[in-house]
N, C-alpha and C. Protein backbone atom coordinates (compact mmCIF):
# COMPACT_ATOMS: atom_id res chain seq x y z
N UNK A 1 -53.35 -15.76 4.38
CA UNK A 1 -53.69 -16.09 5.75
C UNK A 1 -54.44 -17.42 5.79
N UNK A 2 -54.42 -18.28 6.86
CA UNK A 2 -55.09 -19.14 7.11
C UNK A 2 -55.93 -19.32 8.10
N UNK A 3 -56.53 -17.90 8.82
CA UNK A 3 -57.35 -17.74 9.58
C UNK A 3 -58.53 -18.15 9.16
N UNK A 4 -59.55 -18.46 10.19
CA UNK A 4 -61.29 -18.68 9.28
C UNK A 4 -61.81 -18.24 10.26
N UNK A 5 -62.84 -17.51 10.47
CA UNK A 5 -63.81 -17.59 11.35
C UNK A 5 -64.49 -18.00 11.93
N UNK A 6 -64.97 -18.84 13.47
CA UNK A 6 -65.44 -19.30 13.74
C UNK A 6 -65.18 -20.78 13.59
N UNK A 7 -64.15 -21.09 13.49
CA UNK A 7 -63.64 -22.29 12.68
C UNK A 7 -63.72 -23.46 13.87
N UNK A 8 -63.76 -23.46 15.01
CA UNK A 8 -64.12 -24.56 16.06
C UNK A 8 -62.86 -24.25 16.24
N UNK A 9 -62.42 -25.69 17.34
CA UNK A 9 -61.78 -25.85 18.04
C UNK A 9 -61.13 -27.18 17.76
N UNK A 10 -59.93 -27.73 18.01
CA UNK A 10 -59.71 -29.03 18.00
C UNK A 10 -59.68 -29.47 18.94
N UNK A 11 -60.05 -30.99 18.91
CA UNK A 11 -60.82 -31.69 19.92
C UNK A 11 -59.64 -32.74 20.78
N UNK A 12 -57.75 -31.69 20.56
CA UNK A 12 -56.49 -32.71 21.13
C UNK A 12 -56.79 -32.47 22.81
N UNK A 13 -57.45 -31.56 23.08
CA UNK A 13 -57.11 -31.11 24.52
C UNK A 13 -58.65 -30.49 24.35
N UNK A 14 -59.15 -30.12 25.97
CA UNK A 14 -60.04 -29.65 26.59
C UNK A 14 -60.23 -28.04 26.81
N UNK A 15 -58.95 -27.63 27.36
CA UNK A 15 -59.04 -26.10 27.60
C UNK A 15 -57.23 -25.84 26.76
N UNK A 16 -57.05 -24.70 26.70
CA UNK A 16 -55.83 -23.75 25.05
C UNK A 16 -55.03 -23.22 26.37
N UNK A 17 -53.79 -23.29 26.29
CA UNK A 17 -53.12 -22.10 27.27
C UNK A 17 -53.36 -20.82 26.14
N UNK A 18 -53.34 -19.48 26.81
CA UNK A 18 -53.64 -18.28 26.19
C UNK A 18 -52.51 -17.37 25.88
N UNK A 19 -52.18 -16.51 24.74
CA UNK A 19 -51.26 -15.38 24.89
C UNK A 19 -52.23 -14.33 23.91
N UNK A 20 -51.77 -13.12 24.79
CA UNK A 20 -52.09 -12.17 24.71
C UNK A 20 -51.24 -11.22 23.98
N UNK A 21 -51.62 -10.23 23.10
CA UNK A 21 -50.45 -9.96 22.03
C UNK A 21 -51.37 -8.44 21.83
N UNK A 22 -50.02 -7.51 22.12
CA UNK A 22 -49.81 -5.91 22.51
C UNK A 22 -49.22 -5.73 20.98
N UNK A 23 -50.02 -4.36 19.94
CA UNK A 23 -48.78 -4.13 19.08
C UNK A 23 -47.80 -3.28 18.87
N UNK A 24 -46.91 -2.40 18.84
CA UNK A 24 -46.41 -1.24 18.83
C UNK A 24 -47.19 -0.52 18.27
N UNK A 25 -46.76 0.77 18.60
CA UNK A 25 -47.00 2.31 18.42
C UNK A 25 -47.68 2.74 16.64
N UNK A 26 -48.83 2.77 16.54
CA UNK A 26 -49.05 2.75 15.03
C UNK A 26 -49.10 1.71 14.39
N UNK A 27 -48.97 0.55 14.67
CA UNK A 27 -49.30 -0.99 14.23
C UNK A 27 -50.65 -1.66 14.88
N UNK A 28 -51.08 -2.45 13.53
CA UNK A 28 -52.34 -3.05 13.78
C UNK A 28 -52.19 -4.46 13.91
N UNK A 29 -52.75 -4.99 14.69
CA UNK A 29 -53.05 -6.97 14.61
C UNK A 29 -52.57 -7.27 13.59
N UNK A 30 -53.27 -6.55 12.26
CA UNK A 30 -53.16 -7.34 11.08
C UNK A 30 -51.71 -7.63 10.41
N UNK A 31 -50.74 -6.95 11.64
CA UNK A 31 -49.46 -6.49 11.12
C UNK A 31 -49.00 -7.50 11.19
N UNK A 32 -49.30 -8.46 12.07
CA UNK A 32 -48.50 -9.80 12.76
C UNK A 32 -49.40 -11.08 12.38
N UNK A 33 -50.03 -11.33 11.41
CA UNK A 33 -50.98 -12.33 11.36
C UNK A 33 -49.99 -13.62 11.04
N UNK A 34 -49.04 -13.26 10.41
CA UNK A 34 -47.95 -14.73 10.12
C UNK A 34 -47.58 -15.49 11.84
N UNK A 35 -47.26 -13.92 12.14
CA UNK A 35 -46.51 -14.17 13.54
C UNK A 35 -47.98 -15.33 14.33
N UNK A 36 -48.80 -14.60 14.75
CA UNK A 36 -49.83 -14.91 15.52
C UNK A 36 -50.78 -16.34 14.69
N UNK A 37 -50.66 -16.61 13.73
CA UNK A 37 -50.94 -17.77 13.15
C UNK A 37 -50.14 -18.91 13.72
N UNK A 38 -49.12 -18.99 13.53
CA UNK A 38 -48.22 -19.45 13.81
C UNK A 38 -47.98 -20.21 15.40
N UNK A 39 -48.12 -18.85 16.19
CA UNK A 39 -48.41 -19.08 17.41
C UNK A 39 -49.50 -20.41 18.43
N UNK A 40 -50.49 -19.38 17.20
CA UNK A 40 -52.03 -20.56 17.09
C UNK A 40 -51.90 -21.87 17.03
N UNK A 41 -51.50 -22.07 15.82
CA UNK A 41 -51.01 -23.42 15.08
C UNK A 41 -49.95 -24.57 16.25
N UNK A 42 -49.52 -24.07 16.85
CA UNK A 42 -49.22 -24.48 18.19
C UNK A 42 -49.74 -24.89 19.26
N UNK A 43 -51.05 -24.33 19.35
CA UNK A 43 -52.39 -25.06 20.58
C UNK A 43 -52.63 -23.90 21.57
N UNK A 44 -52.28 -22.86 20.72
CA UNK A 44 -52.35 -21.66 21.94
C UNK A 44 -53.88 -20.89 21.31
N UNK A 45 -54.65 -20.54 22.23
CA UNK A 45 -55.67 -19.35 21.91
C UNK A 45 -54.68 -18.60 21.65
N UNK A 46 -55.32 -17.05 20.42
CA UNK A 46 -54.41 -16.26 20.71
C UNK A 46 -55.16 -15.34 20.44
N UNK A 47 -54.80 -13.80 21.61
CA UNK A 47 -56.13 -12.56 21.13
C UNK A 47 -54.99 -11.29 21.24
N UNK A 48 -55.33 -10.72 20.28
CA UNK A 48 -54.57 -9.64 20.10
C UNK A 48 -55.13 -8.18 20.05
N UNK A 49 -55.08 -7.25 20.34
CA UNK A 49 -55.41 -5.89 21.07
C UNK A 49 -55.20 -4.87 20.37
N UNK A 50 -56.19 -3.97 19.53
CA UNK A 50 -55.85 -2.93 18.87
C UNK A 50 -56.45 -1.94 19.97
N UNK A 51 -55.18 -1.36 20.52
CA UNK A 51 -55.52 -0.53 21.59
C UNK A 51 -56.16 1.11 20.67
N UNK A 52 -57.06 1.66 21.09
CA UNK A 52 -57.29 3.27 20.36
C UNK A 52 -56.17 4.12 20.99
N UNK A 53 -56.48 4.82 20.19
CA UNK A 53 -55.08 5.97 20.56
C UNK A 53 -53.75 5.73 20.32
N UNK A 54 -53.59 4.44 20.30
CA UNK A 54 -52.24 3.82 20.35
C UNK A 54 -52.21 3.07 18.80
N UNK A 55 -52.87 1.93 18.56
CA UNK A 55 -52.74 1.14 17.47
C UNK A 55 -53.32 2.31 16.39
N UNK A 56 -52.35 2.15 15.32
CA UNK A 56 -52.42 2.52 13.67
C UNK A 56 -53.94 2.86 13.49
N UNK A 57 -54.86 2.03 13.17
CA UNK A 57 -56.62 2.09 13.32
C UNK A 57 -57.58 1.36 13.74
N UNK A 58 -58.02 2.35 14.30
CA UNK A 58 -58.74 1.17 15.51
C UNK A 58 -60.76 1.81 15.22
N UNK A 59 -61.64 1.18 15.14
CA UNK A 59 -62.84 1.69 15.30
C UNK A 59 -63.83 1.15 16.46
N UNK A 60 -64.71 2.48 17.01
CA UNK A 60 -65.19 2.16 18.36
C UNK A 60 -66.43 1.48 18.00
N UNK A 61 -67.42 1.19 19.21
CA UNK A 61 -68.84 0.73 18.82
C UNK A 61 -69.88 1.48 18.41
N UNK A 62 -69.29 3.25 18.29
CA UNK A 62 -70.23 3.92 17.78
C UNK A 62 -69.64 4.18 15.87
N UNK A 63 -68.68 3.29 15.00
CA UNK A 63 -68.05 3.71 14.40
C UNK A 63 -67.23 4.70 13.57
N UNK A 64 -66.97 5.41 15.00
CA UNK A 64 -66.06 6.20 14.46
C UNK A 64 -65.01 5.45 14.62
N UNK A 65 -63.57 6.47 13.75
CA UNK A 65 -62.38 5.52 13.34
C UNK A 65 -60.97 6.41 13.80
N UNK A 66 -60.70 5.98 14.23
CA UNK A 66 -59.15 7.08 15.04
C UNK A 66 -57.64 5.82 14.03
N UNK A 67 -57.26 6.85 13.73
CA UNK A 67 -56.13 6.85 12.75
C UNK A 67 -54.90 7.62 13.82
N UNK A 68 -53.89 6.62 13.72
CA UNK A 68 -52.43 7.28 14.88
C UNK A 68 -51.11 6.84 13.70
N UNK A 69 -50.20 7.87 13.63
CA UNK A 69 -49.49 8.38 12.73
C UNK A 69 -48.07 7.31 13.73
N UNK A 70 -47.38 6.80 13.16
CA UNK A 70 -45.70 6.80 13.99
C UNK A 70 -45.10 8.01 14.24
N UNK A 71 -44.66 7.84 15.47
CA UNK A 71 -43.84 9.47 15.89
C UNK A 71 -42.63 8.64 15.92
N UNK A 72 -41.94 9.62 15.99
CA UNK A 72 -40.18 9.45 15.52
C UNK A 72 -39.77 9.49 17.26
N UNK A 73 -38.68 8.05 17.53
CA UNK A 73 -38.35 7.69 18.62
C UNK A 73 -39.38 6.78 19.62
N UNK A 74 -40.46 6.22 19.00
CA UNK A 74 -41.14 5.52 19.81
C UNK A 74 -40.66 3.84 20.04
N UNK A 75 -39.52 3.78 19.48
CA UNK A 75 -38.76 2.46 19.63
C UNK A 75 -38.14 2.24 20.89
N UNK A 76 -37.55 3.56 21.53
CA UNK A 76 -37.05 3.53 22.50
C UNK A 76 -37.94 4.09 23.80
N UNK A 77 -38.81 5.39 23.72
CA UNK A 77 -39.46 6.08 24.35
C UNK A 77 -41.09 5.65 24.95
N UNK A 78 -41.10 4.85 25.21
CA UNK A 78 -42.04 4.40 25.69
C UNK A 78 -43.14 5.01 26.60
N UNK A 79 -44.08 5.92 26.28
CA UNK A 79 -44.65 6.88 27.62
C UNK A 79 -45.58 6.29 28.59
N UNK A 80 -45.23 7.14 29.49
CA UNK A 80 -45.76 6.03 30.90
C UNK A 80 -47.30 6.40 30.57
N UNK A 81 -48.10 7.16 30.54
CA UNK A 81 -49.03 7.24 29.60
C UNK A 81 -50.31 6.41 29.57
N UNK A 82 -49.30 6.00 27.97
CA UNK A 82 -49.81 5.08 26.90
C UNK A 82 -49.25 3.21 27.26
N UNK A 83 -48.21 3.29 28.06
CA UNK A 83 -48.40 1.72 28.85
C UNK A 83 -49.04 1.44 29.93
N UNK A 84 -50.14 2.48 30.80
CA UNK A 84 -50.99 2.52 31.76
C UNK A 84 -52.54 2.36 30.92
N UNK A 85 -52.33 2.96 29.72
CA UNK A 85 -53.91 2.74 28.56
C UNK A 85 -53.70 0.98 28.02
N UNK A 86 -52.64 0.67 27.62
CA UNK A 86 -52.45 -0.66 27.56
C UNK A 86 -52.78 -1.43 28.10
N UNK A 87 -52.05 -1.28 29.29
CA UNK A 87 -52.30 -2.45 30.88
C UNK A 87 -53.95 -2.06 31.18
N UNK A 88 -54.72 -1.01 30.58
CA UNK A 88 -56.13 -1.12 31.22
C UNK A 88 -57.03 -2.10 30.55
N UNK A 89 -56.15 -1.89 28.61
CA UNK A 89 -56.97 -2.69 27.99
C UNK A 89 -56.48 -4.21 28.09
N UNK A 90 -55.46 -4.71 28.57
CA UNK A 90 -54.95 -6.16 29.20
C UNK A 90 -56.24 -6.03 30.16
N UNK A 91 -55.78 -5.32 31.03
CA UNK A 91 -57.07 -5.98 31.90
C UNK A 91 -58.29 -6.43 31.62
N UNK A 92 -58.94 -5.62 31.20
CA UNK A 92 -60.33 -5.39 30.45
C UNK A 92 -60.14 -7.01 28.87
N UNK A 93 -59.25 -6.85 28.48
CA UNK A 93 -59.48 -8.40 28.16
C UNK A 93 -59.14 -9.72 28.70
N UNK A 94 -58.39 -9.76 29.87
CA UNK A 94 -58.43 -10.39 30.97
C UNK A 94 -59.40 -10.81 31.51
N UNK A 95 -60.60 -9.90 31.62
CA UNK A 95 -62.06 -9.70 32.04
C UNK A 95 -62.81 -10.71 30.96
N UNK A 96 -62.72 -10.02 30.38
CA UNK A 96 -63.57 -10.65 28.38
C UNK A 96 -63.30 -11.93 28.45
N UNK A 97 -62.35 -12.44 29.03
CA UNK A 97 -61.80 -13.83 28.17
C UNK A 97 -62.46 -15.03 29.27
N UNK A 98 -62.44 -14.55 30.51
CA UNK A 98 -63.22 -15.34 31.92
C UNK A 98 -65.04 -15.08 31.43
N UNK A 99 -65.10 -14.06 31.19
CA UNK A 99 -66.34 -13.89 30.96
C UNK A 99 -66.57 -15.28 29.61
N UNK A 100 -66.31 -14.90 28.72
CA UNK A 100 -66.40 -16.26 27.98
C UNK A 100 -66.13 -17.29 28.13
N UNK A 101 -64.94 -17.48 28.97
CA UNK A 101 -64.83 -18.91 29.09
C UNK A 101 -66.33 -19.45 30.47
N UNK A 102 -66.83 -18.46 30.64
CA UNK A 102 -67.55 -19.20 31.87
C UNK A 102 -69.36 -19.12 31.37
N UNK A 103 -69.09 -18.59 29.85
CA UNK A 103 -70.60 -18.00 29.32
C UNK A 103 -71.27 -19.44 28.39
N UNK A 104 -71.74 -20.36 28.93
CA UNK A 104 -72.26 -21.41 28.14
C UNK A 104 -72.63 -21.30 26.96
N UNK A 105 -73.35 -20.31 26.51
CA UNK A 105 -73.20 -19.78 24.82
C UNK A 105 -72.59 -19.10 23.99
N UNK A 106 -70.98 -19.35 24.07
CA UNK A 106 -70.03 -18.93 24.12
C UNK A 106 -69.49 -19.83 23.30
N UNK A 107 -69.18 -19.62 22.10
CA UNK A 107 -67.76 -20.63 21.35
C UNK A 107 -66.63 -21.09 21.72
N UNK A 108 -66.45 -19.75 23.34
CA UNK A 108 -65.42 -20.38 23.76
C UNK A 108 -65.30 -20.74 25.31
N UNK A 109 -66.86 -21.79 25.45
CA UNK A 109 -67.15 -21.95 26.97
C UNK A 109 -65.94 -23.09 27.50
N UNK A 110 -65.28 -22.80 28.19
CA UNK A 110 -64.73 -24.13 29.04
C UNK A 110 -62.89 -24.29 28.14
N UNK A 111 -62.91 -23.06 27.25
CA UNK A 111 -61.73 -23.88 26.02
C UNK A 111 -60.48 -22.95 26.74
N UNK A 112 -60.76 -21.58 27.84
CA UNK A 112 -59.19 -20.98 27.97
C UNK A 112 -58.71 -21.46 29.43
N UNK A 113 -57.52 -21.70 28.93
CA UNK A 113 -56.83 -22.60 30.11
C UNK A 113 -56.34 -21.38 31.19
N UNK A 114 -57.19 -20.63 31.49
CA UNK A 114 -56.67 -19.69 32.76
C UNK A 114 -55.92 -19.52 33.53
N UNK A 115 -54.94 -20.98 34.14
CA UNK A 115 -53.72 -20.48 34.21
C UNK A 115 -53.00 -20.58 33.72
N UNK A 116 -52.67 -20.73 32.44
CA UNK A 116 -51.38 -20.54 31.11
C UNK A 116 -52.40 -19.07 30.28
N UNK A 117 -51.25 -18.60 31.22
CA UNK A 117 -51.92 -17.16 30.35
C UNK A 117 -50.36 -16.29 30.20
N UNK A 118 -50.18 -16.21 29.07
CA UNK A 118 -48.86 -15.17 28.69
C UNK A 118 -48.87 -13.92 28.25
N UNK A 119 -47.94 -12.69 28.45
CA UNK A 119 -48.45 -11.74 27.38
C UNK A 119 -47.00 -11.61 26.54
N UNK A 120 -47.67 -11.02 25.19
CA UNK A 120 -46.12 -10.94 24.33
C UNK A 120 -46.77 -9.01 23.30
N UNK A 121 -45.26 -8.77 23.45
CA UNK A 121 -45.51 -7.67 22.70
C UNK A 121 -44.74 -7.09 21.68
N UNK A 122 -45.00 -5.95 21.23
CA UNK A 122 -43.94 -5.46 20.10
C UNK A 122 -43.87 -4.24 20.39
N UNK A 123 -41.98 -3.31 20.82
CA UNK A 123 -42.07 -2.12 20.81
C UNK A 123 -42.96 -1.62 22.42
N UNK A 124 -43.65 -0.74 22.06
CA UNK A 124 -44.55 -0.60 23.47
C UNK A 124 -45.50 -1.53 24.02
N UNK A 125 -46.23 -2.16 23.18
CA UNK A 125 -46.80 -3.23 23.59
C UNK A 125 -45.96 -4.18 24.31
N UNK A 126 -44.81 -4.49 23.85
CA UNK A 126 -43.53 -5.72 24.84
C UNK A 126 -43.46 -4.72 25.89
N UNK A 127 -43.15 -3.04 25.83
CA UNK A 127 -42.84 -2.46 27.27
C UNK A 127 -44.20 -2.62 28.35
N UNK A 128 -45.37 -2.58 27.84
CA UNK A 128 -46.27 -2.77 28.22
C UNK A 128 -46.78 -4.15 29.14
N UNK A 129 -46.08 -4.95 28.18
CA UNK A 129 -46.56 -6.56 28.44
C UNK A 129 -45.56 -7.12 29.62
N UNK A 130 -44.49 -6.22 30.19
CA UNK A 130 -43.31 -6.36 31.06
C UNK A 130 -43.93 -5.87 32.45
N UNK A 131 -44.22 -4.86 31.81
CA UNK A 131 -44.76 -3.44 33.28
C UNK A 131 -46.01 -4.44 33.70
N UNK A 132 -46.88 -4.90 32.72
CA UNK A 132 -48.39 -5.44 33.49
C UNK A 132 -47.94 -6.57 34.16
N UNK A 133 -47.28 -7.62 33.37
CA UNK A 133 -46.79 -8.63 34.25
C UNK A 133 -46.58 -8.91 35.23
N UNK A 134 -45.18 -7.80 35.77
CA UNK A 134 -44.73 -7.94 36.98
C UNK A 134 -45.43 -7.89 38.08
N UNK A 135 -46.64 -7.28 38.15
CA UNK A 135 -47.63 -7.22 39.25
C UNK A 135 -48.82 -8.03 39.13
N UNK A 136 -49.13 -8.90 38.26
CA UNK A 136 -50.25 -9.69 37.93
C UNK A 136 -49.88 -11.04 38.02
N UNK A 137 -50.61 -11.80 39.09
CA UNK A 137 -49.78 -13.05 39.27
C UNK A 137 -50.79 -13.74 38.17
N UNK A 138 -52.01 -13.42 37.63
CA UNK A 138 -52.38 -14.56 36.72
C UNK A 138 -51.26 -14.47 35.07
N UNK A 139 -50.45 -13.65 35.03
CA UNK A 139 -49.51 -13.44 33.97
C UNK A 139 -48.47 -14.61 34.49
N UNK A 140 -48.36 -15.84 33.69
CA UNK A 140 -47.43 -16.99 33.44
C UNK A 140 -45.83 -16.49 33.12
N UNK A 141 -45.92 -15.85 31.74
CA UNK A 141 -44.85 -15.58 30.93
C UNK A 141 -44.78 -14.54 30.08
N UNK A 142 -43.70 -13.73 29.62
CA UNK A 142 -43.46 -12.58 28.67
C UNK A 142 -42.66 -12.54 27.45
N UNK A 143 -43.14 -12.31 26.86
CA UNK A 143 -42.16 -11.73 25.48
C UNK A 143 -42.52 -10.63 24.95
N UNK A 144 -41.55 -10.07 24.71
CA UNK A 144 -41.06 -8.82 24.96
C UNK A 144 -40.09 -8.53 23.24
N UNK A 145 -41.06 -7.83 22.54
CA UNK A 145 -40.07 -8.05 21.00
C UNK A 145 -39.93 -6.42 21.11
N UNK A 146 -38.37 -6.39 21.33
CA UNK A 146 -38.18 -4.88 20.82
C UNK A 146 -38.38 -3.73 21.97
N UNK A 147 -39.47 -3.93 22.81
CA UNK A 147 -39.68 -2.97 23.84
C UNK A 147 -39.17 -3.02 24.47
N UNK A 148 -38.90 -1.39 25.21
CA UNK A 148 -37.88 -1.23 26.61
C UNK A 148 -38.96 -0.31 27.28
N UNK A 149 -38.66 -0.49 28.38
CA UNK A 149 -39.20 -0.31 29.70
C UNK A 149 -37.93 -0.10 30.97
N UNK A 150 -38.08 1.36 30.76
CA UNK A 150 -37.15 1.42 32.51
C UNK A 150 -37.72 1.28 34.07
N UNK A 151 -37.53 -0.27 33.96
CA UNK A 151 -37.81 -0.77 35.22
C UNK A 151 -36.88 0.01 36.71
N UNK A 152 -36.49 1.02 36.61
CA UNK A 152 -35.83 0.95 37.61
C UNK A 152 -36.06 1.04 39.04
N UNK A 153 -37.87 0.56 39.33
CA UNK A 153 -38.12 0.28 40.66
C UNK A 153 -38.39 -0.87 40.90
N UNK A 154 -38.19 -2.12 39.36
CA UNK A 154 -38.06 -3.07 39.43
C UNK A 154 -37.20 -3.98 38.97
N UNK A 155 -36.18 -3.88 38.62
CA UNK A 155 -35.32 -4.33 37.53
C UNK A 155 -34.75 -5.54 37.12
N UNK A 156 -35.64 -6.41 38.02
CA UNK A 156 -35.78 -7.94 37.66
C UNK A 156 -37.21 -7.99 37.15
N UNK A 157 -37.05 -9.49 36.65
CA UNK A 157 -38.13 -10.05 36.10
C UNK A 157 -38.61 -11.02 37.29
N UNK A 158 -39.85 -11.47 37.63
CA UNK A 158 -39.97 -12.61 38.14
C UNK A 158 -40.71 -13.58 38.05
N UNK A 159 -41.23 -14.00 36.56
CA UNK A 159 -41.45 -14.93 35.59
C UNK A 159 -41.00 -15.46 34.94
N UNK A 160 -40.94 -16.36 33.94
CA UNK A 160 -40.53 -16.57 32.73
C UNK A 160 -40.56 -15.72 31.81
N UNK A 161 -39.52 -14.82 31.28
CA UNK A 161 -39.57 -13.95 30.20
C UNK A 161 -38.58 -13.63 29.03
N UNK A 162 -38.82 -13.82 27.85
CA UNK A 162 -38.45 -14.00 26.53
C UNK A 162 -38.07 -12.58 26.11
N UNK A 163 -36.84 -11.97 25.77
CA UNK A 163 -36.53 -10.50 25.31
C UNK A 163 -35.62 -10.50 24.31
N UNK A 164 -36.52 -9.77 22.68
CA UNK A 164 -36.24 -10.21 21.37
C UNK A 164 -35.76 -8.93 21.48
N UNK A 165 -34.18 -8.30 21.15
CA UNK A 165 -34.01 -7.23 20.76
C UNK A 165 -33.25 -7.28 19.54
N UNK A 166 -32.68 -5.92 19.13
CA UNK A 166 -31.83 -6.23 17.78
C UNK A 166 -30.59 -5.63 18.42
N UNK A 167 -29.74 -6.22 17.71
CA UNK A 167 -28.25 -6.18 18.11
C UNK A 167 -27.57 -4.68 17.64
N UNK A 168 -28.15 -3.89 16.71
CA UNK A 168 -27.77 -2.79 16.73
C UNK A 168 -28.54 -1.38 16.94
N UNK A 169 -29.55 -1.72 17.95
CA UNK A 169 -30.54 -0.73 18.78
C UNK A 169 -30.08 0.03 19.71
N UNK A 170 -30.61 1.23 20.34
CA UNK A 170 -29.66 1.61 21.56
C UNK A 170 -29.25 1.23 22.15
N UNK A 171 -28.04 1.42 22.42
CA UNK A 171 -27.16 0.79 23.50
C UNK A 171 -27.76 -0.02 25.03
N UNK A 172 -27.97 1.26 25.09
CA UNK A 172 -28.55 1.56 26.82
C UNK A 172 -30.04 0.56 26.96
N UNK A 173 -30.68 0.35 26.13
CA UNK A 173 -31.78 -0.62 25.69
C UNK A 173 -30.74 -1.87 25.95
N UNK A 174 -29.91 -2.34 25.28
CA UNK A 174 -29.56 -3.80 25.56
C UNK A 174 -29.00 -4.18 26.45
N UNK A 175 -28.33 -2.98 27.52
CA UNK A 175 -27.59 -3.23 28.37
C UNK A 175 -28.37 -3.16 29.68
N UNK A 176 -29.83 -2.40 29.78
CA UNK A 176 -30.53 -2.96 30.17
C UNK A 176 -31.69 -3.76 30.93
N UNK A 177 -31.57 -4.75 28.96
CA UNK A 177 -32.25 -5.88 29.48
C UNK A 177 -31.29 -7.18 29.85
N UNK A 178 -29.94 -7.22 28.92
CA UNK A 178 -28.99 -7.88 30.25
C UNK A 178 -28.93 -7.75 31.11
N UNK A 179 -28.58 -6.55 32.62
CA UNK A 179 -28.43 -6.39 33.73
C UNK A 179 -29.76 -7.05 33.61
N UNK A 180 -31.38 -6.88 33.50
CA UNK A 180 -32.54 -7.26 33.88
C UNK A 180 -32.33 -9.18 34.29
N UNK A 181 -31.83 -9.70 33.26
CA UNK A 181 -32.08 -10.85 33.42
C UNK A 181 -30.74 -11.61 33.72
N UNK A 182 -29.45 -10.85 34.04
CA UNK A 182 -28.19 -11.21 34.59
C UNK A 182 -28.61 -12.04 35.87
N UNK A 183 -28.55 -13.11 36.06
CA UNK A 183 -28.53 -14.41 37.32
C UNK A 183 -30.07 -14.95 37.18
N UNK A 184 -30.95 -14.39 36.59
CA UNK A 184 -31.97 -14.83 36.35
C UNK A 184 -32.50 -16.20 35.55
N UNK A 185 -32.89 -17.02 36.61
CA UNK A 185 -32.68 -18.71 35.82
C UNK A 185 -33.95 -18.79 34.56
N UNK A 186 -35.15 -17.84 34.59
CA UNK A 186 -36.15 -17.85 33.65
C UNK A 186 -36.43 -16.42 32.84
N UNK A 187 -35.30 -16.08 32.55
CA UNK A 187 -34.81 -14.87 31.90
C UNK A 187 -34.15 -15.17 30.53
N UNK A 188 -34.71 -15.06 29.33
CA UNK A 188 -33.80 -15.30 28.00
C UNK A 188 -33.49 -13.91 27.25
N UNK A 189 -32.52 -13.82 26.11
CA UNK A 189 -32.08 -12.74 25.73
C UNK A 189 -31.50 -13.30 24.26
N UNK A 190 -32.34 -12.80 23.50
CA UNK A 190 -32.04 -13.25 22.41
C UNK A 190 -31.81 -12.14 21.14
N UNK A 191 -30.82 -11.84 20.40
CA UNK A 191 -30.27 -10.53 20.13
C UNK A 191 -30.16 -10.64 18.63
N UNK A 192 -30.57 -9.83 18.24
CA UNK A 192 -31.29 -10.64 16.72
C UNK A 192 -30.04 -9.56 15.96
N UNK A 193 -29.00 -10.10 14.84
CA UNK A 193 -27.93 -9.37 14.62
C UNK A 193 -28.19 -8.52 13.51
N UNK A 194 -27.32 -7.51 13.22
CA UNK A 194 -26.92 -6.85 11.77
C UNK A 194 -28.97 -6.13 11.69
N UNK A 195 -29.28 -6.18 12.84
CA UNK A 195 -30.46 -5.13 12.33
C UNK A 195 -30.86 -3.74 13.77
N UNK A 196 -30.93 -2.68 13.26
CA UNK A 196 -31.90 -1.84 14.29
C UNK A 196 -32.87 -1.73 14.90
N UNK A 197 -33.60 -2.65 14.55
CA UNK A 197 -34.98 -2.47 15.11
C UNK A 197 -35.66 -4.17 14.79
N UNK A 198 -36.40 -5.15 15.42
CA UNK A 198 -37.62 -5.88 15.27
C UNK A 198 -38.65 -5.83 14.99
């Protein structure tokens, strides 16, 4: 890894556009650090969300430690649930991130560019990062790796939104997030081949 702590800021720009990063079902941050480095390395803040209950292991402020197992079918099954516990903790760092950017003793006073704010996810976190979107106008843009979400009281997008699936996943999953973004001018679909899952 090439993370550091506390490592400053570079001094190309004033304020970072932001993305926000959901992980699937039993996956931790640490799962994606190439991914989310990467991201960084680009000029983006980037904060990522080990939701409890949901993420692999997560520990609270009293340290205890909640451990969540993969259940079989959570690639496709998304529970309305556990993407309503998501979207609370989006919010709630939505909250966190204004709060700092506006806290003068703050490492990160004045640095998040508040309106470039994206969310991206994996699995439920992408179903998650779709569902919060659509009703949150400070949400810019989406990506969406792998997760499905049956929009069917909404079944457009109306942002900019990025949808990583694999080309040999359920059917009914790819077909859709085509219909979703069929005539849609800021709608991408990108179909990753010869695999089941992202």
């Amino acid at each position: 890894t090439d993370s550091m702590q506390y490592s400053g800021f570079s001094t190309k720009k004033q304020e970072y556009p932001i993305v926000i990063f959901s992980p699937a079902y039993a996956f931790v941050k640490e799962n994606y650090t190439a991914l989310l480095e990467n991201i960084a390395s680009l000029g983006y803040i980037v904060v990522s969300i080990d939701h409890p209950y949901i993420s692999g292991l997560t520990q609270d402020d009293q340290d205890r430690i909640f451990i969540v197992k993969e259940r079989e079918g959570e690639i496709i099954r998304a529970q309305e649930k556990e993407i309503k516990t998501i979207n609370n903790d989006i919010k709630f760092v939505i909250q966190q991130i204004k709060h700092l950017n506006n806290d003068i003793t703050s490492n990160f006073y004045k640095k998040f560019d508040l309106d470039r704010i994206a969310l991206m996810g994996h699995k439920i976190g992408g179903a998650a990062a779709l569902d919060f979107a659509q009703d949150n106008s400070e949400i810019k843009a989406i990506v969406d790796i792998d997760g499905w979400n049956n929009r069917a009281n909404n079944p457009k997008t109306n942002k900019p939104t990025l949808f990583l699936i694999p080309q040999l996943g359920k059917r009914s999953c790819c077909e859709s997030v085509l219909a979703m973004c069929q005539g849609e001018k800021d709608c991408f679909v990108s179909i990753i081949p010869n695999i089941t899952s992202v």
